[in-house]
PDB file of N, CA and C in Angstrom:
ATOM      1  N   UNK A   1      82.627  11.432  20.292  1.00  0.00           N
ATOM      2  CA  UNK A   1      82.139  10.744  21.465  1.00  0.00           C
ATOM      3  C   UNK A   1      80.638  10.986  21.564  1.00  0.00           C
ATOM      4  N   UNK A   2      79.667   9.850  22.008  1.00  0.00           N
ATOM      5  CA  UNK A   2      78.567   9.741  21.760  1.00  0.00           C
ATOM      6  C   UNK A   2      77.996   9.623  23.597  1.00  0.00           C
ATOM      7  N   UNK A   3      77.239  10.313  23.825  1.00  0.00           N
ATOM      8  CA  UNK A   3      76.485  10.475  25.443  1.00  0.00           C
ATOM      9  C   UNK A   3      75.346   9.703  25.025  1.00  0.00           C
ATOM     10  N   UNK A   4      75.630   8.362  26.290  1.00  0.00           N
ATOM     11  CA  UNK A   4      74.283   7.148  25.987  1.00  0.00           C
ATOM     12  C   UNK A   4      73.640   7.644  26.964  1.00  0.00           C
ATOM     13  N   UNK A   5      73.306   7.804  28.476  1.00  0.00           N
ATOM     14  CA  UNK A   5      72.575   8.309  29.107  1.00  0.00           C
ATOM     15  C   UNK A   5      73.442   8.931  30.312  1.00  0.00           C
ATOM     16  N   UNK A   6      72.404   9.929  31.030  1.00  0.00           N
ATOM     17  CA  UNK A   6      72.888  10.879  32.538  1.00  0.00           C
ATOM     18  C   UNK A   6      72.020  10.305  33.594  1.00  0.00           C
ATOM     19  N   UNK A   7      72.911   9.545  34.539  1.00  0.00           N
ATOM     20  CA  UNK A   7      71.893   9.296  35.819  1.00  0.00           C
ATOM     21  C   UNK A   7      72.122  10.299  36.935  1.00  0.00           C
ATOM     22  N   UNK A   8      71.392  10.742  37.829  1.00  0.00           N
ATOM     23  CA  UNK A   8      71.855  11.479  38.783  1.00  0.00           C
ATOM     24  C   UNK A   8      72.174  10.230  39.899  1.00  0.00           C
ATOM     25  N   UNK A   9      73.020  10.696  40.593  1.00  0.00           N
ATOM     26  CA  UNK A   9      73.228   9.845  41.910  1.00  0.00           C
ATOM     27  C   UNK A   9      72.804  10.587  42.684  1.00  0.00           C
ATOM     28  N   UNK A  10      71.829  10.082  43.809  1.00  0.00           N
ATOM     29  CA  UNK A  10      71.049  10.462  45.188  1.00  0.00           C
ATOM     30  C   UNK A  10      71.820  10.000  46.664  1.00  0.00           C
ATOM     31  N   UNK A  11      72.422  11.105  46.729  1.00  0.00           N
ATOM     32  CA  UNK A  11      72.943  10.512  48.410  1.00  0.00           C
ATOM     33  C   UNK A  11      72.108   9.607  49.379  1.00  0.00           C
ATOM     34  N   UNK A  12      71.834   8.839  49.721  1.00  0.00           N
ATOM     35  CA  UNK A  12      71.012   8.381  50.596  1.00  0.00           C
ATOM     36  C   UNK A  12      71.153   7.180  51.454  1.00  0.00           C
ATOM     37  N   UNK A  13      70.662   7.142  53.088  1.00  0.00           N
ATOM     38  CA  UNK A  13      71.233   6.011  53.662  1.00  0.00           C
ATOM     39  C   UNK A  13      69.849   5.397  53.752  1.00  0.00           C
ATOM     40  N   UNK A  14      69.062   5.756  53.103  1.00  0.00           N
ATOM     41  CA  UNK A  14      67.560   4.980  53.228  1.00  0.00           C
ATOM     42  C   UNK A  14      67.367   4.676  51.801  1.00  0.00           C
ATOM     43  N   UNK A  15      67.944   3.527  51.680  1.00  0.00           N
ATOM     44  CA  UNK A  15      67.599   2.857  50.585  1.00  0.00           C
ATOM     45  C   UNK A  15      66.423   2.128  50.310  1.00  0.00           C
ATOM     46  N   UNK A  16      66.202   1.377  50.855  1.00  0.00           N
ATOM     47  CA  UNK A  16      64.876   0.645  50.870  1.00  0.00           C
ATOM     48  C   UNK A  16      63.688   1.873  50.350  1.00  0.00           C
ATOM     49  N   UNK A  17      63.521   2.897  51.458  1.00  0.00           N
ATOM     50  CA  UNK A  17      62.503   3.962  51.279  1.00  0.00           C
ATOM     51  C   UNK A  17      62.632   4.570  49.983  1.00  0.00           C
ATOM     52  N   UNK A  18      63.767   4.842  49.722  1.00  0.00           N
ATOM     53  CA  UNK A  18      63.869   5.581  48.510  1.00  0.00           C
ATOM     54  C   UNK A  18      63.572   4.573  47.190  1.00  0.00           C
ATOM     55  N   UNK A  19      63.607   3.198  47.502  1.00  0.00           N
ATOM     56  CA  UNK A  19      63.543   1.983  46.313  1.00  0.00           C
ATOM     57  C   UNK A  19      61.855   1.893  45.987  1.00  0.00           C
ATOM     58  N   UNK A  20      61.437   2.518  47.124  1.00  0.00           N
ATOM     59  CA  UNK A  20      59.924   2.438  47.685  1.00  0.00           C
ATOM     60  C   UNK A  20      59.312   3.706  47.068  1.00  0.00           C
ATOM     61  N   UNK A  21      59.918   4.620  47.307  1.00  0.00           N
ATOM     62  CA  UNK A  21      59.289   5.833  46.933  1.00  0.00           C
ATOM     63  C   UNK A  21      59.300   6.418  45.372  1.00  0.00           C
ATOM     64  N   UNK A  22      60.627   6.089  44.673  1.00  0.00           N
ATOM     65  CA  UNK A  22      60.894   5.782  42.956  1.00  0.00           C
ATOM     66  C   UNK A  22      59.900   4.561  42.298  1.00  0.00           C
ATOM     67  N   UNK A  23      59.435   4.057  43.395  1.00  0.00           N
ATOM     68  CA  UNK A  23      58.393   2.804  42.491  1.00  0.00           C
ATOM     69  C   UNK A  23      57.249   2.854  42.537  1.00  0.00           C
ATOM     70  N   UNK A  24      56.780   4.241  43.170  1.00  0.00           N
ATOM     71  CA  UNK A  24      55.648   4.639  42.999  1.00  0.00           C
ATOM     72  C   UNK A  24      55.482   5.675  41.916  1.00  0.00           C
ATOM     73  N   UNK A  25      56.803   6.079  41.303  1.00  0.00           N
ATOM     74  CA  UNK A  25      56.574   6.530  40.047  1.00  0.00           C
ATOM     75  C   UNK A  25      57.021   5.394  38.807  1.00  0.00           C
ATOM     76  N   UNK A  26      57.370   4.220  39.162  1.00  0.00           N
ATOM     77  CA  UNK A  26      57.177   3.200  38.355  1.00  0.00           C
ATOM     78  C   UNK A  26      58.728   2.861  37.746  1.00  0.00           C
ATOM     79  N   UNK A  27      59.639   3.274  38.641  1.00  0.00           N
ATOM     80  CA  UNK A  27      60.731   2.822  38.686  1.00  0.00           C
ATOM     81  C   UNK A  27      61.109   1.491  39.415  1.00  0.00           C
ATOM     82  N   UNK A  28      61.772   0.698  38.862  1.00  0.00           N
ATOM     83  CA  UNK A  28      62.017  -0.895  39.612  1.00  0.00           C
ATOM     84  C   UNK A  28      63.396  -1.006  39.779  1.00  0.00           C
ATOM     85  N   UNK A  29      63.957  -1.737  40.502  1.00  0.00           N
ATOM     86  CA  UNK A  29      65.407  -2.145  40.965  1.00  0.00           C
ATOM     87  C   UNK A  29      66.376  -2.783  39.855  1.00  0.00           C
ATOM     88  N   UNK A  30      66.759  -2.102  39.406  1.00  0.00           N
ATOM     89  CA  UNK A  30      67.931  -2.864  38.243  1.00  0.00           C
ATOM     90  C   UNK A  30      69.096  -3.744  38.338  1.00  0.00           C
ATOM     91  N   UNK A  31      69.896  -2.780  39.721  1.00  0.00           N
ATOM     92  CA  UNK A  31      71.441  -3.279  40.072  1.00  0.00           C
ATOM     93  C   UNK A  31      71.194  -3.040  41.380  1.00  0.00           C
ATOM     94  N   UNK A  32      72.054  -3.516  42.414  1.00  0.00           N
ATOM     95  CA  UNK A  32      72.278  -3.444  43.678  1.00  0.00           C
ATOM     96  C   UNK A  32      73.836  -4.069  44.106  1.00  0.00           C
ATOM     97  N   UNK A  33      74.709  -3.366  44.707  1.00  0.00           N
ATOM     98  CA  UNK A  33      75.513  -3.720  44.870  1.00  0.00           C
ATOM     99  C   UNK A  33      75.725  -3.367  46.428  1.00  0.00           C
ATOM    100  N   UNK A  34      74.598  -2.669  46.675  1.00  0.00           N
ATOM    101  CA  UNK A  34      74.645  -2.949  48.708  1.00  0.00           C
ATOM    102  C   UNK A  34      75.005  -1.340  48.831  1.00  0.00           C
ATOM    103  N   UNK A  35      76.069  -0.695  48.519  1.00  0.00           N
ATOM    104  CA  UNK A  35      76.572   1.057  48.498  1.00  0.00           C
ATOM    105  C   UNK A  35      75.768   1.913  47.453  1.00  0.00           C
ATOM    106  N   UNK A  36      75.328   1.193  45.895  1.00  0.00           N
ATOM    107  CA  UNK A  36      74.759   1.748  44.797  1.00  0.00           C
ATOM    108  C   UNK A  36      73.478   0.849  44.763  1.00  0.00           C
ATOM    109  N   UNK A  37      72.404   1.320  44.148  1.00  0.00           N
ATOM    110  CA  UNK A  37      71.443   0.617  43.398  1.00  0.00           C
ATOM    111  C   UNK A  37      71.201   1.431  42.224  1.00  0.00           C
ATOM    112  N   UNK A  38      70.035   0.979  41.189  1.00  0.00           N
ATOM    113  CA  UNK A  38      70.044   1.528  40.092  1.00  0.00           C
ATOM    114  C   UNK A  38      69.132   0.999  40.114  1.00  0.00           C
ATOM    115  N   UNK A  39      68.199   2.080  39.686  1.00  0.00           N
ATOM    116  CA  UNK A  39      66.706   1.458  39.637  1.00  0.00           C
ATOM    117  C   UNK A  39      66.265   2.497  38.055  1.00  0.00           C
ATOM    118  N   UNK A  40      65.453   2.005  37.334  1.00  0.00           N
ATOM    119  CA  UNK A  40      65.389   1.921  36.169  1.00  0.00           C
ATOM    120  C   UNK A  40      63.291   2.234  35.741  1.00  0.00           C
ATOM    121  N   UNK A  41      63.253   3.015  34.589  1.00  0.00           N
ATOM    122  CA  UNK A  41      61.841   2.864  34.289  1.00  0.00           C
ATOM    123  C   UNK A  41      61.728   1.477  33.270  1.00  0.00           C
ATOM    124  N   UNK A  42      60.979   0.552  33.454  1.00  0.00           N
ATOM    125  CA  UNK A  42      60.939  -0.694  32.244  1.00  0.00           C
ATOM    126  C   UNK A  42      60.306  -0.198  31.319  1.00  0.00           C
ATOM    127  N   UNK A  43      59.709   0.986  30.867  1.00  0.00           N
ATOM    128  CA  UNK A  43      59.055   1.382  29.589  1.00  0.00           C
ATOM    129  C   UNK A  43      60.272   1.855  29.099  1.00  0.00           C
ATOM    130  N   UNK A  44      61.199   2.691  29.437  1.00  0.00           N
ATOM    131  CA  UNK A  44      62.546   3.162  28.899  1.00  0.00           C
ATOM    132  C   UNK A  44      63.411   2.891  30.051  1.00  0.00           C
ATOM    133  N   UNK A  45      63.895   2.314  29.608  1.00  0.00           N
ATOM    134  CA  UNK A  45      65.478   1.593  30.820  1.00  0.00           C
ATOM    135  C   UNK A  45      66.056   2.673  30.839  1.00  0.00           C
ATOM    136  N   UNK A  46      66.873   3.401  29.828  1.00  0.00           N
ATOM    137  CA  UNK A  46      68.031   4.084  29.862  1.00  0.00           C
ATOM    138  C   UNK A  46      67.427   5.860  31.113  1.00  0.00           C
ATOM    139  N   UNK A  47      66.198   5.604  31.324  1.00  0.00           N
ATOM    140  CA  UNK A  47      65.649   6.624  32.354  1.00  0.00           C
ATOM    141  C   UNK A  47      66.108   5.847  33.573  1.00  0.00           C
ATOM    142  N   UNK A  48      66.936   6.265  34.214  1.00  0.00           N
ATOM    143  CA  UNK A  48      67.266   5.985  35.890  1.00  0.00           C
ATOM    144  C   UNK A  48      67.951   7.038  36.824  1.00  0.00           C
ATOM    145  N   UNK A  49      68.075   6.597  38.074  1.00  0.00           N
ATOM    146  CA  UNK A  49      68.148   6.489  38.885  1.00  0.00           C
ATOM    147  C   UNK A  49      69.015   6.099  39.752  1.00  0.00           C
ATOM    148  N   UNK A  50      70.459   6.620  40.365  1.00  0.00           N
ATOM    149  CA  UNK A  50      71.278   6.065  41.365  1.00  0.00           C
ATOM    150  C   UNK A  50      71.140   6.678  42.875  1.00  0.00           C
ATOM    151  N   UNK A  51      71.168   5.553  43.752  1.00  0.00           N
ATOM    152  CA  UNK A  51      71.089   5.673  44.696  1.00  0.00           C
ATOM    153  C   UNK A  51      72.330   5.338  45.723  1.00  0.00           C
ATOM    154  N   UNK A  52      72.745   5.972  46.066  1.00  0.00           N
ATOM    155  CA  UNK A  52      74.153   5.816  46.998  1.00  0.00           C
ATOM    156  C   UNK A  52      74.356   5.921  48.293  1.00  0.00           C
ATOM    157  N   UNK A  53      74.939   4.999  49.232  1.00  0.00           N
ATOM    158  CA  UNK A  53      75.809   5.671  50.343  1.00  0.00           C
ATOM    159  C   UNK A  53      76.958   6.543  50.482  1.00  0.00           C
ATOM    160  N   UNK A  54      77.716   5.717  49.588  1.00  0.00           N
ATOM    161  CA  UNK A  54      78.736   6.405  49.358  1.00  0.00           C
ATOM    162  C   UNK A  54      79.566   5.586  48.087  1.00  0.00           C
ATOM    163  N   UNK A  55      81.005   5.858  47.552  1.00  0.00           N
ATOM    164  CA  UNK A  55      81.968   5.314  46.570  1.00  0.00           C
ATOM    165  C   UNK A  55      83.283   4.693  46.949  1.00  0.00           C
ATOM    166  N   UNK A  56      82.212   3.434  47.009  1.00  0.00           N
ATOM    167  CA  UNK A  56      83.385   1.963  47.497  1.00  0.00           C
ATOM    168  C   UNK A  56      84.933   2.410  46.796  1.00  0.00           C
ATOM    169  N   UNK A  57      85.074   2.916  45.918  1.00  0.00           N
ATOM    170  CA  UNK A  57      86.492   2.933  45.376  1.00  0.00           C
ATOM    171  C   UNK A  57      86.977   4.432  44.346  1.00  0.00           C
ATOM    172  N   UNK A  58      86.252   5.280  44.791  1.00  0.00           N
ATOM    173  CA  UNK A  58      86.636   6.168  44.538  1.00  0.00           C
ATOM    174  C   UNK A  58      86.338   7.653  46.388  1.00  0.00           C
ATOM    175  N   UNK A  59      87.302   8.598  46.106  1.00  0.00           N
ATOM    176  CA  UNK A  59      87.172   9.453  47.429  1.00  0.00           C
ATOM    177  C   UNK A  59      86.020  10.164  47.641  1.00  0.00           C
ATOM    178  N   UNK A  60      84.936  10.046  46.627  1.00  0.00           N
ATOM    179  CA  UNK A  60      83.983  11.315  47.106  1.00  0.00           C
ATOM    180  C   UNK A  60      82.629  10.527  45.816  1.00  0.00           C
ATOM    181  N   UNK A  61      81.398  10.494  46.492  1.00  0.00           N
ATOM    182  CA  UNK A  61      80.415  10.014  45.840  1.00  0.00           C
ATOM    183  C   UNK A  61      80.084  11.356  44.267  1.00  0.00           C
ATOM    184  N   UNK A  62      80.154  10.687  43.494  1.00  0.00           N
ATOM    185  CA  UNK A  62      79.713  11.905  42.565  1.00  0.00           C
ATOM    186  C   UNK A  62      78.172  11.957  42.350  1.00  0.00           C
ATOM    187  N   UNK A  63      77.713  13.407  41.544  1.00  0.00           N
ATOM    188  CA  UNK A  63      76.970  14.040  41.918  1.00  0.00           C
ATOM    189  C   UNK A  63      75.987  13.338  40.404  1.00  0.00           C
ATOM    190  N   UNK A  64      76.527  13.315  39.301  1.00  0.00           N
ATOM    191  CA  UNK A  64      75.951  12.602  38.405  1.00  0.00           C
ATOM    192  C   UNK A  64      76.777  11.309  37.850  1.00  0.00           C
ATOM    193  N   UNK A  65      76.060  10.966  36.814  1.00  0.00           N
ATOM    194  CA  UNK A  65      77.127   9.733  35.937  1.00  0.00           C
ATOM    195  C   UNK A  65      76.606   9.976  34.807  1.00  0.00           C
ATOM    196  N   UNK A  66      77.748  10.338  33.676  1.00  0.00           N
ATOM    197  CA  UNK A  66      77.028  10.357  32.221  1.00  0.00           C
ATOM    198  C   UNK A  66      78.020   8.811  31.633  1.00  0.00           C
ATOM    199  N   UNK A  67      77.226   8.350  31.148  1.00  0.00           N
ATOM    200  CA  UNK A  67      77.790   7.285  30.350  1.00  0.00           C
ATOM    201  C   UNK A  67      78.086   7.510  28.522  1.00  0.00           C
ATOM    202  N   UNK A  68      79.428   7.651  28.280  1.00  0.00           N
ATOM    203  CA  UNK A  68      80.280   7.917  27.340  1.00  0.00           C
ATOM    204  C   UNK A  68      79.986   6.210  25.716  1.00  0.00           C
ATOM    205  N   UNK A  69      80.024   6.491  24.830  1.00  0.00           N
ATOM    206  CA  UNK A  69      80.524   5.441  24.148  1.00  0.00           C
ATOM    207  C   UNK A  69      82.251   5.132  23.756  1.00  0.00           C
ATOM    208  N   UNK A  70      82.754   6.322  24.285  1.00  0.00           N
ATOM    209  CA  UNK A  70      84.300   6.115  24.555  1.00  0.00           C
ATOM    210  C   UNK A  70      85.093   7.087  25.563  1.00  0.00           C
ATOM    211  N   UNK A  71      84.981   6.187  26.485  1.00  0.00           N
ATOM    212  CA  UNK A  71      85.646   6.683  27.953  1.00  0.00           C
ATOM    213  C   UNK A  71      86.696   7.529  28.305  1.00  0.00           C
ATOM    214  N   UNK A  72      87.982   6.745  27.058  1.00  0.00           N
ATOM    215  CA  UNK A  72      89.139   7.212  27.230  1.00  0.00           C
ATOM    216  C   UNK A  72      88.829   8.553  26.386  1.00  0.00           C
ATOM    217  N   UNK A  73      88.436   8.920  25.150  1.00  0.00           N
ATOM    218  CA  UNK A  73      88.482   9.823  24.759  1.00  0.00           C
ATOM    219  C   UNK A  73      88.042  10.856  25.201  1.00  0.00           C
ATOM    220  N   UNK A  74      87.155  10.930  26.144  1.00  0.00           N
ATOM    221  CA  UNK A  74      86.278  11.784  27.487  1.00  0.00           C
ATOM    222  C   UNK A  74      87.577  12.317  28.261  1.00  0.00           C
ATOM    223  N   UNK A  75      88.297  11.477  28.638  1.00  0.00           N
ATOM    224  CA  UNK A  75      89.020  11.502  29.542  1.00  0.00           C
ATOM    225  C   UNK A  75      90.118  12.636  28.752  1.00  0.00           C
ATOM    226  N   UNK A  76      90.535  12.029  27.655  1.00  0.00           N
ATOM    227  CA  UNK A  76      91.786  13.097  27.370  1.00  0.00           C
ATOM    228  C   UNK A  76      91.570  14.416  26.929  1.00  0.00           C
ATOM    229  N   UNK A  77      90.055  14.672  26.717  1.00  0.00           N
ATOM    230  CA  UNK A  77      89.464  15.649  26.645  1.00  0.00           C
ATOM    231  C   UNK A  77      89.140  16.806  27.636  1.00  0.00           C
ATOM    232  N   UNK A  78      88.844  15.732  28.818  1.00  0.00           N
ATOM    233  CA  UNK A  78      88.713  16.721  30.017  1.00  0.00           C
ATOM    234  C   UNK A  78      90.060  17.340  30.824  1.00  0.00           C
ATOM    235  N   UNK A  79      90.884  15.959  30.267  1.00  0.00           N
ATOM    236  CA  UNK A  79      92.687  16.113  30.731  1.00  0.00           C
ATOM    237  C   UNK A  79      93.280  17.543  30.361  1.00  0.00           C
ATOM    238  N   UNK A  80      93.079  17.611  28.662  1.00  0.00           N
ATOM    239  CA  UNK A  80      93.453  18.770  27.844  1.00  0.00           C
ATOM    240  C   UNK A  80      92.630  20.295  28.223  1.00  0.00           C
ATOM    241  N   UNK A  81      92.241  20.073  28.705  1.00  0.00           N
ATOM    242  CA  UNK A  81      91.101  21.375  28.689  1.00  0.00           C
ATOM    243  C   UNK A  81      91.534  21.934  30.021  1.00  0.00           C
ATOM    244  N   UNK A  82      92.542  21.528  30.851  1.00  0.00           N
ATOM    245  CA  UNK A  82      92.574  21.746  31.842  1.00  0.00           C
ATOM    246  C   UNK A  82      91.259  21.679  32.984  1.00  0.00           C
ATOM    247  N   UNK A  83      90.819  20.588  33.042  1.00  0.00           N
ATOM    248  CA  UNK A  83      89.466  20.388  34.197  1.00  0.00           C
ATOM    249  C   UNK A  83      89.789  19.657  35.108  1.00  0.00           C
ATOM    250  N   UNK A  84      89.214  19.669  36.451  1.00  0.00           N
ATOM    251  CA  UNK A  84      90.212  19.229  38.212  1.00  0.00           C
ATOM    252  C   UNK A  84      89.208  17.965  37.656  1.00  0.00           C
ATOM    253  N   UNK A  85      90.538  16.644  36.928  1.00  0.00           N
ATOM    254  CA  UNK A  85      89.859  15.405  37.378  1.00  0.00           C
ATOM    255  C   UNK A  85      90.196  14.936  39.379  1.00  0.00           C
ATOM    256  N   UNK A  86      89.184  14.264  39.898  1.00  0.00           N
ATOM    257  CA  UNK A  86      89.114  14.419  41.266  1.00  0.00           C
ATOM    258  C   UNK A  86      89.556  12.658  41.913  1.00  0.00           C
ATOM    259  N   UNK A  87      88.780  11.839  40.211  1.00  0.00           N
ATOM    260  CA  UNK A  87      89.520  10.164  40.006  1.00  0.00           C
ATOM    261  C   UNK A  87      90.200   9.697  38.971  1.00  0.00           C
ATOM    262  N   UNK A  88      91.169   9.231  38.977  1.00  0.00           N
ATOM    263  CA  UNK A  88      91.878   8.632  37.760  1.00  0.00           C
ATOM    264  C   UNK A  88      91.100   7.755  36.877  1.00  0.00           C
ATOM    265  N   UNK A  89      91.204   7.666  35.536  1.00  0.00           N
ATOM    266  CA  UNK A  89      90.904   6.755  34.917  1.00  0.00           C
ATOM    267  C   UNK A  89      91.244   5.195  35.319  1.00  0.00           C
ATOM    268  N   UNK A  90      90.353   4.420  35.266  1.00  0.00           N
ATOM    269  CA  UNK A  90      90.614   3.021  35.636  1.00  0.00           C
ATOM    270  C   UNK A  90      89.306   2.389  35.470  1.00  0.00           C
ATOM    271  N   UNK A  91      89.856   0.584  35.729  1.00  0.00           N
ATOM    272  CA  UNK A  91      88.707  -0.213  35.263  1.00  0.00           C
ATOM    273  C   UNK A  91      88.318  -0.537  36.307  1.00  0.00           C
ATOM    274  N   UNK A  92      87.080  -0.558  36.820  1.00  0.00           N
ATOM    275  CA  UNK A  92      86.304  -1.143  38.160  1.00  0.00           C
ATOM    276  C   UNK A  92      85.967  -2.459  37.755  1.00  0.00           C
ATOM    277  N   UNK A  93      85.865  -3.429  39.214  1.00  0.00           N
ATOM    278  CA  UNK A  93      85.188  -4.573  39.372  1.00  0.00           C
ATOM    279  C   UNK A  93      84.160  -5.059  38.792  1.00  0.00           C
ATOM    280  N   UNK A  94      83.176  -4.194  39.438  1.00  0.00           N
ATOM    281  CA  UNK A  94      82.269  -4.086  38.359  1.00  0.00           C
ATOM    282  C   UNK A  94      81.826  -4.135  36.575  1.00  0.00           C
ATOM    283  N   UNK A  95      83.014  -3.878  36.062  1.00  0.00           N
ATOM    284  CA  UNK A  95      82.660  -3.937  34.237  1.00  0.00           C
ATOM    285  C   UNK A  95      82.172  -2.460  33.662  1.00  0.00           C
ATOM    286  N   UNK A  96      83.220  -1.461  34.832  1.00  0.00           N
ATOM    287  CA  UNK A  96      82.640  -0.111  33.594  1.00  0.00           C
ATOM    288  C   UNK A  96      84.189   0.467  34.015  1.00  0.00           C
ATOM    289  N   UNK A  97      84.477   0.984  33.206  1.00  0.00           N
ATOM    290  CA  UNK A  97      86.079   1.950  33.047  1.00  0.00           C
ATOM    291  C   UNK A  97      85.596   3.581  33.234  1.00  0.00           C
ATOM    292  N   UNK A  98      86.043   4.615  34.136  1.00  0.00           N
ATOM    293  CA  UNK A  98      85.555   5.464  34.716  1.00  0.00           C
ATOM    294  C   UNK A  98      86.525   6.627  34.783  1.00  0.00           C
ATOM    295  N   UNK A  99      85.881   7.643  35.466  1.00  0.00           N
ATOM    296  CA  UNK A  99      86.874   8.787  35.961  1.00  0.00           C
ATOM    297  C   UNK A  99      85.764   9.732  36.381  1.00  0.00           C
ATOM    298  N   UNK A 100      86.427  10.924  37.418  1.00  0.00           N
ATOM    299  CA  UNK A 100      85.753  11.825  38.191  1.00  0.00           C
ATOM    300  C   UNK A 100      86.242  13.160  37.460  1.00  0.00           C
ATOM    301  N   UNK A 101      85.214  13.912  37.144  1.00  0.00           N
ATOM    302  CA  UNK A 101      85.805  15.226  37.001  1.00  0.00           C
ATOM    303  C   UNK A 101      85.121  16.575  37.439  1.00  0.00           C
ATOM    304  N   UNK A 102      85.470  17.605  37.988  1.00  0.00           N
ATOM    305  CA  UNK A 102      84.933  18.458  38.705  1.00  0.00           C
ATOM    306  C   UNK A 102      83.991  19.472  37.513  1.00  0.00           C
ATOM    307  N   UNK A 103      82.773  19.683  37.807  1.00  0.00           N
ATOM    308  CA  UNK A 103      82.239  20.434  36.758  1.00  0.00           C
ATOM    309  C   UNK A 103      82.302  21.963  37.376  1.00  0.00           C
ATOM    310  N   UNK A 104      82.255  23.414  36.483  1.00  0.00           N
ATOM    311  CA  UNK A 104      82.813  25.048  36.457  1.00  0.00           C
ATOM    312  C   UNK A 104      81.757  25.091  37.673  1.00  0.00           C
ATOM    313  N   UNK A 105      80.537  24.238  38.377  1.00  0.00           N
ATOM    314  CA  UNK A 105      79.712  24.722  39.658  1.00  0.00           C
ATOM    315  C   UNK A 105      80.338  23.828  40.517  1.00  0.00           C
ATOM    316  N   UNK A 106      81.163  23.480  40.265  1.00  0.00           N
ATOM    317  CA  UNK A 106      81.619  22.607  41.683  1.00  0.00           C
ATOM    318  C   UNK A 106      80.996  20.922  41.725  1.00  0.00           C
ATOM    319  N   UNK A 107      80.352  20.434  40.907  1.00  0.00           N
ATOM    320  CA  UNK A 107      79.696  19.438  41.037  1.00  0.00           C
ATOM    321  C   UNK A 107      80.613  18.301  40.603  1.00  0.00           C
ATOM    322  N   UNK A 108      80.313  16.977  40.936  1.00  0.00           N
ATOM    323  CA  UNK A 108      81.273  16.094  40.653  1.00  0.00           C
ATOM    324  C   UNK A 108      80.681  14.647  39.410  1.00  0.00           C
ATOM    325  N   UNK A 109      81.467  14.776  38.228  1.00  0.00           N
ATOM    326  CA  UNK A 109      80.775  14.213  37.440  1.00  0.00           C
ATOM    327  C   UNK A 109      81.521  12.602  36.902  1.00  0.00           C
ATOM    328  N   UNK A 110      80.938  11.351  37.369  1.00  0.00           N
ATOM    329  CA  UNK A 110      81.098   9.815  36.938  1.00  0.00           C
ATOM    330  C   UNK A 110      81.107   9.789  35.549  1.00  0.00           C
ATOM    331  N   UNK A 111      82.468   9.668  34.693  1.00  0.00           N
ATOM    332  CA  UNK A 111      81.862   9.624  33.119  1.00  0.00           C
ATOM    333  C   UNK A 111      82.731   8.446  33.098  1.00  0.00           C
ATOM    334  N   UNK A 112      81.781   7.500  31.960  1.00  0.00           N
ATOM    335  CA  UNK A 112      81.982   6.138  32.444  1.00  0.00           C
ATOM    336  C   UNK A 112      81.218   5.603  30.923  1.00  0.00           C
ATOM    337  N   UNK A 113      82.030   4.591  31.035  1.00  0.00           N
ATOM    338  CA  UNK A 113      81.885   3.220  29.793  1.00  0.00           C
ATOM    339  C   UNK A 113      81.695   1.914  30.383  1.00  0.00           C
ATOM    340  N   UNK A 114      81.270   1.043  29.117  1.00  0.00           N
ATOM    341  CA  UNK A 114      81.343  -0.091  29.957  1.00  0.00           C
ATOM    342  C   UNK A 114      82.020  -0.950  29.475  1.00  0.00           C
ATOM    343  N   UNK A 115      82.626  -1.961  30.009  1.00  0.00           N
ATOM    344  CA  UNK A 115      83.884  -2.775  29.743  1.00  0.00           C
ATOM    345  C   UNK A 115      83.175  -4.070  29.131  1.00  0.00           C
TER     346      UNK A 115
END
């Protein structure tokens, strides 16, 4: 399994400000889906940025997102190892196949593919 990039997700109900304040280090708006945005550097894309209210379809906003080149195999990996997944594997609306898993500090980690 191959790790394409780690975004952190930023709790935040001030989106706008925060869309404002990342673009003064030369980050621009990628995705917006109204709960998430993703704002991105255009010299290197895969450098970003999530910004959240909260997780339309999962129980608890996670703390990062690493994006996997194979999801499921992440998954049966973290399954086997005994690690507190916190979301089931499944395919979102959106076009990425996902799961939550609790990292040894307590943190909550989006590892995710895209469909």
């Amino acid at each position: 399994m191959t790790v394409r990039r780690v975004v952190p997700n930023i709790r935040s109900e001030a989106g706008r400000e925060s869309r404002e304040f990342y673009g003064l280090l030369g980050f621009e708006e990628v995705m917006n889906h109204g709960w998430i945005m993703t704002l991105a550097s255009p010299s290197s894309p895969a450098a970003q940025i999530s910004v959240m209210t909260d997780d339309r379809t999962a129980p608890i906003a996670p703390d990062m997102s690493v994006e996997v080149d194979d999801v499921d195999a992440a998954y049966a990996v973290m399954v086997k190892s005994g690690a507190e997944i916190i979301h089931p594997l499944q395919d979102e609306e959106w076009g990425v196949r996902r799961f939550f898993v609790r990292d040894p500090s307590g943190r909550v980690v989006n590892v995710l593919g895209h469909l």
